[in-house]
N, C-alpha and C. Protein backbone atom coordinates (compact mmCIF):
# COMPACT_ATOMS: atom_id res chain seq x y z
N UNK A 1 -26.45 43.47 26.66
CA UNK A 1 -25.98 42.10 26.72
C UNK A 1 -26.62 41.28 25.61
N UNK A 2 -26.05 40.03 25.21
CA UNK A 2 -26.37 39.40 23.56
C UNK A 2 -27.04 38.47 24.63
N UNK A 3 -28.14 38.19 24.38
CA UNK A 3 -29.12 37.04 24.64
C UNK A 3 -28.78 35.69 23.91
N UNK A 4 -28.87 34.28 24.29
CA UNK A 4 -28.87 33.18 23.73
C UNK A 4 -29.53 32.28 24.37
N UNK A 5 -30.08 31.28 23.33
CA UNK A 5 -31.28 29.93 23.96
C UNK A 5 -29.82 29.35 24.03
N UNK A 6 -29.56 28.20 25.11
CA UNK A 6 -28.68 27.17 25.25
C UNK A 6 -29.32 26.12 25.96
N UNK A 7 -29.63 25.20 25.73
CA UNK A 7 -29.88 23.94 26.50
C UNK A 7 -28.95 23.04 26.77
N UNK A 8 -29.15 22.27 27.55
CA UNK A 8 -28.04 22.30 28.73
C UNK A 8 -28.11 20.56 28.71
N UNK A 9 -26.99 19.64 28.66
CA UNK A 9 -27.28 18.00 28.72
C UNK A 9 -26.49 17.65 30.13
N UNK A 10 -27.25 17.05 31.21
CA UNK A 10 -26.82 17.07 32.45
C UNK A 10 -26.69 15.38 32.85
N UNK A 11 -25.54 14.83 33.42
CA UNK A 11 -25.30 13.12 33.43
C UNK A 11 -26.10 13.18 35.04
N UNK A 12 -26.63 12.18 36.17
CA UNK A 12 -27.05 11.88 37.08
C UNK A 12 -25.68 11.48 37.50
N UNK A 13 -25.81 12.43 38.73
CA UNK A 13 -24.45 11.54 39.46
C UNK A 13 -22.99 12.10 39.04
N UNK A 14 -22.67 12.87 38.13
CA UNK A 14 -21.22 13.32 37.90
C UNK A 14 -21.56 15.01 38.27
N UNK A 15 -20.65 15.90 38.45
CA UNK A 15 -20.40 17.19 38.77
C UNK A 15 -20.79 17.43 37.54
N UNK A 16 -21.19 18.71 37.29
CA UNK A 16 -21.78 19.94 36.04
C UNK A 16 -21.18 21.65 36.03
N UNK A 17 -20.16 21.59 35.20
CA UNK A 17 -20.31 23.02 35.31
C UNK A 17 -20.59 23.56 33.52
N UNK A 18 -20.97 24.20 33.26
CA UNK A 18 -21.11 25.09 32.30
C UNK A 18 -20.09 27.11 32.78
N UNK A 19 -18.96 27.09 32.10
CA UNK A 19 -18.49 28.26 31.89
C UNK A 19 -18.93 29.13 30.61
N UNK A 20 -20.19 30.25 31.24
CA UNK A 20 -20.22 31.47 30.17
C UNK A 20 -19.62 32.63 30.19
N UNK A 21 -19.22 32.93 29.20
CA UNK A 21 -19.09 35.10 29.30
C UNK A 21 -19.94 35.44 28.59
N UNK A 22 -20.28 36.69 29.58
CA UNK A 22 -21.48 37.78 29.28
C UNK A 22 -20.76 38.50 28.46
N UNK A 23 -21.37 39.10 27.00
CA UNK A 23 -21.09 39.89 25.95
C UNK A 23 -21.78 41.21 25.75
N UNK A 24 -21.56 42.10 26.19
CA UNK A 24 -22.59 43.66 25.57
C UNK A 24 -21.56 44.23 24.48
N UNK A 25 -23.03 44.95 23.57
CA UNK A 25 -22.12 46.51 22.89
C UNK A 25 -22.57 45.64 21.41
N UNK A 26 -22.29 46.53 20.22
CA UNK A 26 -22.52 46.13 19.30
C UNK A 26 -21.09 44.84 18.57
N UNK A 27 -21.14 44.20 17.91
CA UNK A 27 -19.59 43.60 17.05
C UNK A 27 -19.03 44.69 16.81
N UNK A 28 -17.40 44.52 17.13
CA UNK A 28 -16.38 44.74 16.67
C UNK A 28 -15.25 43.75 15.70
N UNK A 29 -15.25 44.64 14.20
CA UNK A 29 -14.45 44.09 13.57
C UNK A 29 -13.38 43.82 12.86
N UNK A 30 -12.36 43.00 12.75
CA UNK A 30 -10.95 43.65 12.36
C UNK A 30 -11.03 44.05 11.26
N UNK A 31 -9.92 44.98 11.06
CA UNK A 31 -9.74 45.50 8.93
C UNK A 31 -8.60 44.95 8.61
N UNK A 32 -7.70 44.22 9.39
CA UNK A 32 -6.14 43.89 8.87
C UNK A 32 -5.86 42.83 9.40
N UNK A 33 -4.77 41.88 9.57
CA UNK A 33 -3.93 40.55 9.56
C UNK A 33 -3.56 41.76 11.10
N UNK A 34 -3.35 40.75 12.18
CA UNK A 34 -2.50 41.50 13.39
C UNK A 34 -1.46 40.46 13.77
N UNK A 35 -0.43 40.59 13.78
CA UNK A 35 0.77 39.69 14.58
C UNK A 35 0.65 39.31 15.89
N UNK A 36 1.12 38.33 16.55
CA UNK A 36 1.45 38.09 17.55
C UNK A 36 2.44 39.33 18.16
N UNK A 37 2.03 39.96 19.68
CA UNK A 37 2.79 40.89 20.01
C UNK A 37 2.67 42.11 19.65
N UNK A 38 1.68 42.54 18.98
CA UNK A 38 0.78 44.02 18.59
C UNK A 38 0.15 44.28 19.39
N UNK A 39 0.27 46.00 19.44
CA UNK A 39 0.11 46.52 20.29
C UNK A 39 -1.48 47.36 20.45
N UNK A 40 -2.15 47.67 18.94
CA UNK A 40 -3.15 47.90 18.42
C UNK A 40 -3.63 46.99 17.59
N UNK A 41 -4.87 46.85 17.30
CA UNK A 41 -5.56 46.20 16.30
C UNK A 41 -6.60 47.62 15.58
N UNK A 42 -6.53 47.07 14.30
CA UNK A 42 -7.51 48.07 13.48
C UNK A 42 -8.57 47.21 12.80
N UNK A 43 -9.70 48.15 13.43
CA UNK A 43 -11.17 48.29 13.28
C UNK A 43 -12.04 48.73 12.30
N UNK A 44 -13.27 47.91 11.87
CA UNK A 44 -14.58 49.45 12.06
C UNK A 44 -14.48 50.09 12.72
N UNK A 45 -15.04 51.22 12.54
CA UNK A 45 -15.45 52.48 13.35
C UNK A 45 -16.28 51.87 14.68
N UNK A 46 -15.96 51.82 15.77
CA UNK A 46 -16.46 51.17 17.02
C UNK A 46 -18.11 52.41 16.86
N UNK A 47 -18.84 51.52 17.45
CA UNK A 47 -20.48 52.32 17.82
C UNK A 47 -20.29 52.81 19.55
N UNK A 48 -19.36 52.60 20.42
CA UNK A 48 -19.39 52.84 21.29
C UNK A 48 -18.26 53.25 21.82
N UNK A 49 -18.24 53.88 23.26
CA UNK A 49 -16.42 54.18 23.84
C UNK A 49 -16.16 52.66 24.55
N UNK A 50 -15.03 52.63 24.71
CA UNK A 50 -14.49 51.86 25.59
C UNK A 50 -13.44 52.17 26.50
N UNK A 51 -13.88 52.14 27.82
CA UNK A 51 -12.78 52.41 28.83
C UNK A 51 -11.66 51.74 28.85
N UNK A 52 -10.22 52.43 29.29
CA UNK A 52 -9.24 51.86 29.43
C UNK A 52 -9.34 50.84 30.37
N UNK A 53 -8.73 48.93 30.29
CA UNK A 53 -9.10 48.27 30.86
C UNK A 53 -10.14 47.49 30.34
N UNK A 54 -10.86 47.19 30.06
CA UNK A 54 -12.01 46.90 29.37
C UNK A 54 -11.33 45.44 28.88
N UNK A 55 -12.42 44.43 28.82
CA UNK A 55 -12.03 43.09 28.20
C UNK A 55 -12.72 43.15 26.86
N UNK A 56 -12.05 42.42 25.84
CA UNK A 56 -12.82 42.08 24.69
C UNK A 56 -12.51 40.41 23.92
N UNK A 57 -13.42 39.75 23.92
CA UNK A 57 -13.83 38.50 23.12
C UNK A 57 -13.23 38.62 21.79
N UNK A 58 -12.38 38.11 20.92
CA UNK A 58 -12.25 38.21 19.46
C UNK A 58 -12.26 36.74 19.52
N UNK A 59 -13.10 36.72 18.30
CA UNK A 59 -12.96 34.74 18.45
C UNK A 59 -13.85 33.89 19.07
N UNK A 60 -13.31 32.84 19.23
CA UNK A 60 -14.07 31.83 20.16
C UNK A 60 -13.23 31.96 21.88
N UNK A 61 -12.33 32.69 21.88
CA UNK A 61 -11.46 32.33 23.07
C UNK A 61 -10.38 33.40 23.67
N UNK A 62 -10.04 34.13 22.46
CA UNK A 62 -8.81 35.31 22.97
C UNK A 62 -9.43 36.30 23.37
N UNK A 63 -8.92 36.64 24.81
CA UNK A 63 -9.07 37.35 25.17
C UNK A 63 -8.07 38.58 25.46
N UNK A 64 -9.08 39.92 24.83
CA UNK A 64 -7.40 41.11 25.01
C UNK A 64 -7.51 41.87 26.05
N UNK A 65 -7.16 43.11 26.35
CA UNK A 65 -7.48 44.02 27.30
C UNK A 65 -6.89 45.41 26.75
N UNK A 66 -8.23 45.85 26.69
CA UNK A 66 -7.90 47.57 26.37
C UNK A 66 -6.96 48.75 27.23
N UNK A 67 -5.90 48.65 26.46
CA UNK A 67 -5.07 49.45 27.18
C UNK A 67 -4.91 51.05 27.24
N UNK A 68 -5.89 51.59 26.68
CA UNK A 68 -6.30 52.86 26.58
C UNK A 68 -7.62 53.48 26.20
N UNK A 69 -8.53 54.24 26.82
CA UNK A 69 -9.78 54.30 26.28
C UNK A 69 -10.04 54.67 25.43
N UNK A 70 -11.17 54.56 24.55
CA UNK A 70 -11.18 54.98 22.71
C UNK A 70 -12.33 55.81 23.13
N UNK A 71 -12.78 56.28 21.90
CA UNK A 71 -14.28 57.12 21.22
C UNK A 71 -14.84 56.05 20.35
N UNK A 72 -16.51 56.44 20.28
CA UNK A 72 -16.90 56.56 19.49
C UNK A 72 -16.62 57.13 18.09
N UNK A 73 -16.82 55.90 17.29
CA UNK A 73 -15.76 56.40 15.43
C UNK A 73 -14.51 56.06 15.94
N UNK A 74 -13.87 55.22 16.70
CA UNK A 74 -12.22 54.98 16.68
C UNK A 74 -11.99 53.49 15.52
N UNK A 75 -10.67 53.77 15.04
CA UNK A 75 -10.88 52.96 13.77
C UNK A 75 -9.31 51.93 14.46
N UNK A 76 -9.16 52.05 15.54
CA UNK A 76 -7.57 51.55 16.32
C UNK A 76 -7.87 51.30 17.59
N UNK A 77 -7.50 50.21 18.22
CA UNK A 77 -7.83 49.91 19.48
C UNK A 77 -6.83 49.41 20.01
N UNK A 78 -5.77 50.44 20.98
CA UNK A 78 -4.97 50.19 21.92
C UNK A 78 -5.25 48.69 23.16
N UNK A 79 -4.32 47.95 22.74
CA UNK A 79 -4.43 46.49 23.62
C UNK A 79 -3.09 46.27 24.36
N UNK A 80 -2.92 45.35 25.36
CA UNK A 80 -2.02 44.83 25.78
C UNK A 80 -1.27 43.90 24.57
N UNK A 81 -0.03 43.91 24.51
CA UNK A 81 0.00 42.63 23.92
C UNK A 81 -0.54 41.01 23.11
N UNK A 82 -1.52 40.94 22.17
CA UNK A 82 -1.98 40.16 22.04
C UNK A 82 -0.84 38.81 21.66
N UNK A 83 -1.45 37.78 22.80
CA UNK A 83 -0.59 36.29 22.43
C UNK A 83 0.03 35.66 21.41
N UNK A 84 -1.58 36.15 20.53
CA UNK A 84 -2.04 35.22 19.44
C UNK A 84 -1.86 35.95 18.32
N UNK A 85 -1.76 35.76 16.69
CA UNK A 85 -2.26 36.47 15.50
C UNK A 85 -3.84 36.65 15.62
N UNK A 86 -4.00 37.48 14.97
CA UNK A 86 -5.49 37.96 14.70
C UNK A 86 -5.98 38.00 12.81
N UNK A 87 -7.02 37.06 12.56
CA UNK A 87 -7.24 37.38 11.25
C UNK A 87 -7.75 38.70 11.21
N UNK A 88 -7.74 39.26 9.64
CA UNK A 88 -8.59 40.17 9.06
C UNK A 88 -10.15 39.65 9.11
N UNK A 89 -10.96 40.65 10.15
CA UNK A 89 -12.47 40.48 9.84
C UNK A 89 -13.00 39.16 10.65
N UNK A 90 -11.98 39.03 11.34
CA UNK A 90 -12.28 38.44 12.59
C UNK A 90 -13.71 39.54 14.17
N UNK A 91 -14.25 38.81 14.09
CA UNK A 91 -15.44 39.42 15.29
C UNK A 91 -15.04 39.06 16.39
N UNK A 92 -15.74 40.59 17.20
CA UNK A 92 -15.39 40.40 18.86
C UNK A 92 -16.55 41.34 19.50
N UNK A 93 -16.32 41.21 20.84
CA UNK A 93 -17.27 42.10 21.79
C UNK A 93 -16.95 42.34 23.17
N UNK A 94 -17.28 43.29 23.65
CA UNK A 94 -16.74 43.42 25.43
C UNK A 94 -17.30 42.81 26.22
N UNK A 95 -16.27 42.27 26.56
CA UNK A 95 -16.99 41.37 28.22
C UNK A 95 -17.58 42.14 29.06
N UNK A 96 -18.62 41.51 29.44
CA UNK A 96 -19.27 42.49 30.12
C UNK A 96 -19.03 42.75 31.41
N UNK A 97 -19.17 44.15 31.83
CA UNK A 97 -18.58 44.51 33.36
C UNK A 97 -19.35 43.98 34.68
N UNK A 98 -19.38 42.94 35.31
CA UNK A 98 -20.22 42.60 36.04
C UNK A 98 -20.09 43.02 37.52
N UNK A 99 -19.06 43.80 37.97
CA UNK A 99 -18.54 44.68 39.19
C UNK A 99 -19.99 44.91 40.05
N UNK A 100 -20.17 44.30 41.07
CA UNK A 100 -21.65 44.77 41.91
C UNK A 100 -22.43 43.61 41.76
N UNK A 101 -22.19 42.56 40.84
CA UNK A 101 -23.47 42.29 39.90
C UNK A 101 -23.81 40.86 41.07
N UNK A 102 -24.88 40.21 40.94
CA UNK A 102 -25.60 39.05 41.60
C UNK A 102 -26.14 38.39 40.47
N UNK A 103 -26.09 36.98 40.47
CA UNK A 103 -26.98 36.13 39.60
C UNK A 103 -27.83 35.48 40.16
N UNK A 104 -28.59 34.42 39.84
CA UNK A 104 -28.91 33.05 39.63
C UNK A 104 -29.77 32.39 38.67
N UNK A 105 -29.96 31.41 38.20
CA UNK A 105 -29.83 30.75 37.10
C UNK A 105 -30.86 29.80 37.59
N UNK A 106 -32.50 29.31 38.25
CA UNK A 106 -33.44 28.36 38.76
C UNK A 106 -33.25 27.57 37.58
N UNK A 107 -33.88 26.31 37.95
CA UNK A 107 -34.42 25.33 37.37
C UNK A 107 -35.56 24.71 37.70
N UNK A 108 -36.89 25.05 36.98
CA UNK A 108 -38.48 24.39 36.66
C UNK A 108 -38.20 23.34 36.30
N UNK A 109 -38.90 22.25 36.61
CA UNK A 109 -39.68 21.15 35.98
C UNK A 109 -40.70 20.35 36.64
N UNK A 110 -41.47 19.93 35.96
CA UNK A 110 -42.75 18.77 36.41
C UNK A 110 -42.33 17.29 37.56
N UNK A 111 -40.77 17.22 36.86
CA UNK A 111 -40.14 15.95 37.46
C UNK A 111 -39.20 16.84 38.13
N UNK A 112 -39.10 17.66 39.13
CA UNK A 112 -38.42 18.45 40.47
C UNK A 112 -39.51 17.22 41.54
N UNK A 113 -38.46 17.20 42.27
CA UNK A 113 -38.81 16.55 43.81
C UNK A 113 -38.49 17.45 45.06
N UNK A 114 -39.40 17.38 46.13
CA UNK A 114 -38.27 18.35 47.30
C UNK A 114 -37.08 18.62 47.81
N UNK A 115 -36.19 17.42 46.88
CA UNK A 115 -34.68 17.13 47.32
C UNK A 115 -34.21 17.82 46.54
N UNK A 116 -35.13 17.56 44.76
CA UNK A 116 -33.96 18.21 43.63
C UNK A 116 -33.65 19.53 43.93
N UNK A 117 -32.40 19.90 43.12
CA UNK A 117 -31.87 20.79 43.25
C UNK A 117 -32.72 22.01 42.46
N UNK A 118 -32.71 23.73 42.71
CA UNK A 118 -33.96 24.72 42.68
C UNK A 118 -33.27 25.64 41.72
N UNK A 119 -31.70 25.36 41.47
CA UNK A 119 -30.98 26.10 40.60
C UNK A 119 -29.61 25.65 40.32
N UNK A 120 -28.63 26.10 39.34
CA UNK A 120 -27.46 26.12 39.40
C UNK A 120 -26.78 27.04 39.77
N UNK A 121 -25.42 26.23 40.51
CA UNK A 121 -25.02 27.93 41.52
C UNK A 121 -24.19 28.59 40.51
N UNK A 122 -24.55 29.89 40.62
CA UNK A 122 -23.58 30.55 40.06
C UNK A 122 -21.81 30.99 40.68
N UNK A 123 -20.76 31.20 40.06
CA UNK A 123 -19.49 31.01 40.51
C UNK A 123 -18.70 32.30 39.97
N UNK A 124 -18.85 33.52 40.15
CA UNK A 124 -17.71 34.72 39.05
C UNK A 124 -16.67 34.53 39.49
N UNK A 125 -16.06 34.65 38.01
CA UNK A 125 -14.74 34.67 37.95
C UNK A 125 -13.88 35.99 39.10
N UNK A 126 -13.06 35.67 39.45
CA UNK A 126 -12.72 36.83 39.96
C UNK A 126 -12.06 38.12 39.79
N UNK A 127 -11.91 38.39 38.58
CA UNK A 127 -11.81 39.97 37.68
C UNK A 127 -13.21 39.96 37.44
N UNK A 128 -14.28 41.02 37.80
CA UNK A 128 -15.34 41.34 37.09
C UNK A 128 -15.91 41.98 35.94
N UNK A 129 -14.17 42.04 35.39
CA UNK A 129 -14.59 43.08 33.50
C UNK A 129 -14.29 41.37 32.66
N UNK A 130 -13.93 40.34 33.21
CA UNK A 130 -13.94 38.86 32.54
C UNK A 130 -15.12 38.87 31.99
N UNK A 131 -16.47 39.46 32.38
CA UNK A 131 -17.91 38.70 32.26
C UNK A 131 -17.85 37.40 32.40
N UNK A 132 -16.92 36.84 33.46
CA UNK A 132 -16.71 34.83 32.99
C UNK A 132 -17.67 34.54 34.16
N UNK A 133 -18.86 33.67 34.13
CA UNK A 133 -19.54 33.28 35.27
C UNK A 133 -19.51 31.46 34.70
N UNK A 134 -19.40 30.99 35.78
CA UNK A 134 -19.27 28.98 36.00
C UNK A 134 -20.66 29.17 36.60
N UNK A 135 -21.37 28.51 35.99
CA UNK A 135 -23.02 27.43 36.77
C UNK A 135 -22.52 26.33 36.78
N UNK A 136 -23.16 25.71 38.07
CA UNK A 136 -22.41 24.56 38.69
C UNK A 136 -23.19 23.99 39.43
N UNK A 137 -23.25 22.31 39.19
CA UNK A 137 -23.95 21.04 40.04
C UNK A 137 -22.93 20.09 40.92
N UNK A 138 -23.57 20.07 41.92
CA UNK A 138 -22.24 19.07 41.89
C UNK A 138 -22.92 17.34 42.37
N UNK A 139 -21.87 17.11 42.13
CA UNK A 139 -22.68 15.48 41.83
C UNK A 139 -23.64 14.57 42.73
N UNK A 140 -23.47 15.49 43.85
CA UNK A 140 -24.36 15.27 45.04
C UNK A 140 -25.80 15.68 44.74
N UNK A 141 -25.79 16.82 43.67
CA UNK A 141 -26.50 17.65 43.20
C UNK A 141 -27.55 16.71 42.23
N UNK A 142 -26.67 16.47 41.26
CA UNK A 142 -27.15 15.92 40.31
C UNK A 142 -27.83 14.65 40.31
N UNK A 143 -27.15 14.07 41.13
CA UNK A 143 -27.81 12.71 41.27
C UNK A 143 -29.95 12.62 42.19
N UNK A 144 -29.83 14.17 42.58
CA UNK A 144 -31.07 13.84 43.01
C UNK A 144 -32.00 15.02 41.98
N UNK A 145 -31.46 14.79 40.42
CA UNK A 145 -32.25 15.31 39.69
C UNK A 145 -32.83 14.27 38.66
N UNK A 146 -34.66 14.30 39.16
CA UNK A 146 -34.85 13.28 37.97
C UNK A 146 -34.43 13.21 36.45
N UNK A 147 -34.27 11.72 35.77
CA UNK A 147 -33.83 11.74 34.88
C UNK A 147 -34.87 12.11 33.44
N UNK A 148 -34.86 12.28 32.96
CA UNK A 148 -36.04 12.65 31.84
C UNK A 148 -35.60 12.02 30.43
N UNK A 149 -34.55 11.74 30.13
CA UNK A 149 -33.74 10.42 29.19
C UNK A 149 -33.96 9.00 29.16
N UNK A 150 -33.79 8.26 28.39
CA UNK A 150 -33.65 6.90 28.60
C UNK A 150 -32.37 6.57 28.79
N UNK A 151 -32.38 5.49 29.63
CA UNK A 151 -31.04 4.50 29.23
C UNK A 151 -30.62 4.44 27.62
N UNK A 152 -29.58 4.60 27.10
CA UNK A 152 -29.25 4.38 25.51
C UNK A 152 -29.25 5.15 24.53
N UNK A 153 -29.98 6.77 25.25
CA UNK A 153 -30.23 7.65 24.21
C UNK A 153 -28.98 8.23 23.92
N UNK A 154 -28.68 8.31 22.61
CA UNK A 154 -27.80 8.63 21.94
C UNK A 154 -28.33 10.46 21.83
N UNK A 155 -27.55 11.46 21.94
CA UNK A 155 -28.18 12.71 21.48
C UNK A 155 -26.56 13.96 21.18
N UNK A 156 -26.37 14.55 19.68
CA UNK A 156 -25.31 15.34 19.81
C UNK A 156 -25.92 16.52 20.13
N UNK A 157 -25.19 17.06 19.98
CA UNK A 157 -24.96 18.53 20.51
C UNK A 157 -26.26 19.52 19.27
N UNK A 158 -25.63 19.06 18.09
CA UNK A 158 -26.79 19.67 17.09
C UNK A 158 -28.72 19.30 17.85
N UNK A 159 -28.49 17.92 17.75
CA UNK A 159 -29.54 17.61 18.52
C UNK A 159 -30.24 18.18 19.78
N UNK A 160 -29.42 18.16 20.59
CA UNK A 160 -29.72 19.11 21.94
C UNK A 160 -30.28 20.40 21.72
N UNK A 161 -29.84 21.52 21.06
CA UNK A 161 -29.50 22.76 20.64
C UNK A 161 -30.90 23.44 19.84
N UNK A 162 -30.94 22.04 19.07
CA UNK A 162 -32.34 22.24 18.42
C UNK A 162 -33.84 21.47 18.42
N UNK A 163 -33.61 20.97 20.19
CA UNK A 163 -34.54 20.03 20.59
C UNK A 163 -35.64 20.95 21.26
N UNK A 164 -36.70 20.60 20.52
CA UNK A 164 -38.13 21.18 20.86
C UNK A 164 -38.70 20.64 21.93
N UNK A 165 -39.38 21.31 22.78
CA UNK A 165 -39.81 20.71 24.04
C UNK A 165 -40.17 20.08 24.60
N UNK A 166 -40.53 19.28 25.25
CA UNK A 166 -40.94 17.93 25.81
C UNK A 166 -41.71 18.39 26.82
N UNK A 167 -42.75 17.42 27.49
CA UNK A 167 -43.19 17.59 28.58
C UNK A 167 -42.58 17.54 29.68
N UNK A 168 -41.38 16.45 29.75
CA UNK A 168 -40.62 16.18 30.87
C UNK A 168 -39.09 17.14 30.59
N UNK A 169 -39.21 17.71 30.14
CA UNK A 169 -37.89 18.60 29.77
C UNK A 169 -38.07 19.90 31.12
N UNK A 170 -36.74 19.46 31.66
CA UNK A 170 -36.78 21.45 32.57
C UNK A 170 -36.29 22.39 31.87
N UNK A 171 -36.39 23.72 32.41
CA UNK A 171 -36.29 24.68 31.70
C UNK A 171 -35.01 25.91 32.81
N UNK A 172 -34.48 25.99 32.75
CA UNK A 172 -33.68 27.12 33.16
C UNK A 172 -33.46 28.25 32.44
N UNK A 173 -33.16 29.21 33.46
CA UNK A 173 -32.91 30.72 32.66
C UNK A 173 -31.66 31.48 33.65
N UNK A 174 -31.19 32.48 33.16
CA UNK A 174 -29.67 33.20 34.05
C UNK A 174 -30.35 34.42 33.96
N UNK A 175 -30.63 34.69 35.56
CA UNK A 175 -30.67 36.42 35.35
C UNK A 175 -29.28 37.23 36.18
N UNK A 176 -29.11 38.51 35.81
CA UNK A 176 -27.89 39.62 36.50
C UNK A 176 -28.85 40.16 36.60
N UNK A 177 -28.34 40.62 37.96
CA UNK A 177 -28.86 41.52 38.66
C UNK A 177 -27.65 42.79 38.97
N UNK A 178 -28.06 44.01 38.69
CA UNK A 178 -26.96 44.69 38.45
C UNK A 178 -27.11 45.68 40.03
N UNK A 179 -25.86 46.43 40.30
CA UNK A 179 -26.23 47.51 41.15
C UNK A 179 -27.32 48.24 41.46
N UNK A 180 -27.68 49.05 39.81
CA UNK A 180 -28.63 49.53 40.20
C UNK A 180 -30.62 49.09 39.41
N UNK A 181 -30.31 47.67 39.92
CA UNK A 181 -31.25 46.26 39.82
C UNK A 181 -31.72 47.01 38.62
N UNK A 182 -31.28 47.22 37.65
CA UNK A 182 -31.01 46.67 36.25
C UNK A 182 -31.48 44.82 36.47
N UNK A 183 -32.27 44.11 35.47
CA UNK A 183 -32.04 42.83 35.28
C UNK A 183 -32.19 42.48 34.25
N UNK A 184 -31.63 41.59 33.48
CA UNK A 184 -30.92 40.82 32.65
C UNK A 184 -31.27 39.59 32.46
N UNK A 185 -31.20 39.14 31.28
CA UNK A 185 -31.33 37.58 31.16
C UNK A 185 -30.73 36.72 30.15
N UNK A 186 -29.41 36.91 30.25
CA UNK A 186 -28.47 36.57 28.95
C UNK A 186 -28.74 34.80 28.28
N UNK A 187 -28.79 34.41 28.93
CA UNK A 187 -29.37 32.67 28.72
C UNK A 187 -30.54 32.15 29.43
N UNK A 188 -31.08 31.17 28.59
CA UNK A 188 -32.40 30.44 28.94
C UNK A 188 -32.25 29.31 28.11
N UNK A 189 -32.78 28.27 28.34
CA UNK A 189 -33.14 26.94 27.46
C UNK A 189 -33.65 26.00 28.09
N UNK A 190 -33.42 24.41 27.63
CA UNK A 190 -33.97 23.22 28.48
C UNK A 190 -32.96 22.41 29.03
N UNK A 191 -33.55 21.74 29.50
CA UNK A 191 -32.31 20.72 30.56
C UNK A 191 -32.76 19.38 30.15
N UNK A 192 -31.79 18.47 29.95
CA UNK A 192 -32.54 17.53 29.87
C UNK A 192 -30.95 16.81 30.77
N UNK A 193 -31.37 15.86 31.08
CA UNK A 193 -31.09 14.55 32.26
C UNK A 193 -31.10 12.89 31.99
N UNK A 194 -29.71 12.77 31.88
CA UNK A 194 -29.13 10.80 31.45
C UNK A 194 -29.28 10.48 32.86
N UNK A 195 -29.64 9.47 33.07
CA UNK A 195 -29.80 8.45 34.46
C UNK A 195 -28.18 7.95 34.20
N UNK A 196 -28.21 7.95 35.90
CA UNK A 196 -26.97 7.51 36.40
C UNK A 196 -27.14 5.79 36.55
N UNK A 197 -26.08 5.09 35.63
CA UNK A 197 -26.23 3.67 35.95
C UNK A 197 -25.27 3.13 36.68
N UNK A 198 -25.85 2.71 37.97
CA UNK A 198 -24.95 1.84 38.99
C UNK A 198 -24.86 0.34 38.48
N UNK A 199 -23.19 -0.17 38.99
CA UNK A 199 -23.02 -1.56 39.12
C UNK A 199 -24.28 -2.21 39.83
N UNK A 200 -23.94 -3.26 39.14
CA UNK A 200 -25.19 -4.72 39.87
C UNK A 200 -24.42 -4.55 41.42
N UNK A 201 -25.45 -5.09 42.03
CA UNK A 201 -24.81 -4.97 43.22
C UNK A 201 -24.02 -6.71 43.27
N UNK A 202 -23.39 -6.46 44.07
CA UNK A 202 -22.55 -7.26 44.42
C UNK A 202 -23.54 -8.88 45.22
N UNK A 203 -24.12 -10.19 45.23
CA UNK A 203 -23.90 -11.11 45.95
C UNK A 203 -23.37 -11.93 46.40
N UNK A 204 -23.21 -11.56 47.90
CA UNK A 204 -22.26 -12.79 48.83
C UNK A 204 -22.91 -14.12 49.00
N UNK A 205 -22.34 -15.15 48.13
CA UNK A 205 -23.00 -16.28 48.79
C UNK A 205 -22.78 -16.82 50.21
């Protein structure tokens, strides 16, 4: 499985989900232009087999499905139908088979209270060759997680991604737990937390 730091920007008070797929196996890469409606795509020489069935990532988003199992050294990879065109030298990887598998995903911090929440729940998709798992707060959730932000902080995504630690920063991590308790830890990073701002309250004269 491909390991990644991700830190995580969480609002007080609104629902949270984060959707990942788990990735194993080395890159796979195209050698040619593929059409919409092809039936193979051509490869490098794959480093591994792949069972018939099998999901694979090309991209940020397409997903294909291996319609016949290959070898090791296969330079052609039998698919269903792909939707989409495929560039030349476009990268991909197999979703990983999570069939059996158990997660969860805790959350540490200094600013946890006995109410806050102890993790994000994990949610699989329901094909388990997807590798698609949802972590999820829900706003009931969230709202009793201290905030560690100010009011006003402005922060993008670059920012987040490459934000060094704080004292008041939590920390989460995702482990799989496999059949045969194999464990795993495909993501880890920090959390950080915007305060939820309520209306003034209302006075009745």
């Amino acid at each position: 499985m491909i390991p990644a730091d991700l830190n995580l920007y969480i609002k007080q008070g609104a629902s949270y989900v984060l959707s990942v797929t788990l990735l194993q196996g080395d890159v796979i890469r195209t050698t040619t232009d593929v059409l919409a409606g092809a039936v193979a795509i051509s490869v490098e020489p794959i480093r591994q087999a792949i069972a018939s069935g099998r999901k694979l990532l090309l991209g940020d988003d397409l997903v294909l499905t291996v319609s016949a199992a290959v070898d090791v050294g296969a330079v052609s990879l039998p698919i269903d139908p792909t939707p989409l065109p495929i560039a030349k030298k476009t990268k991909g990887w197999i979703c990983a088979d999570l069939t059996g598998c158990t997660a969860s995903a805790p959350i540490k911090g200094k600013l946890q209270t006995s109410t806050s929440p102890s993790q994000l729940t994990p949610v699989f998709d329901t094909d388990p060759l997807s590798g698609r798992i949802d972590l999820m707060l829900l706003h009931t959730q969230t709202s009793l997680l201290p905030a560690n932000l100010s009011v006003g902080t402005i922060i993008t995504d670059e920012v987040l991604q490459t934000r060094q630690r704080q004292s008041n920063d939590y920390d989460w991590e995702m482990e799989i737990i496999y059949p045969d308790d194999r464990v795993e830890s495909p993501y880890k990073g920090l959390i950080v937390v915007y305060p939820q701002i309520l209306p003034p309250a209302t006075v009745t004269p």
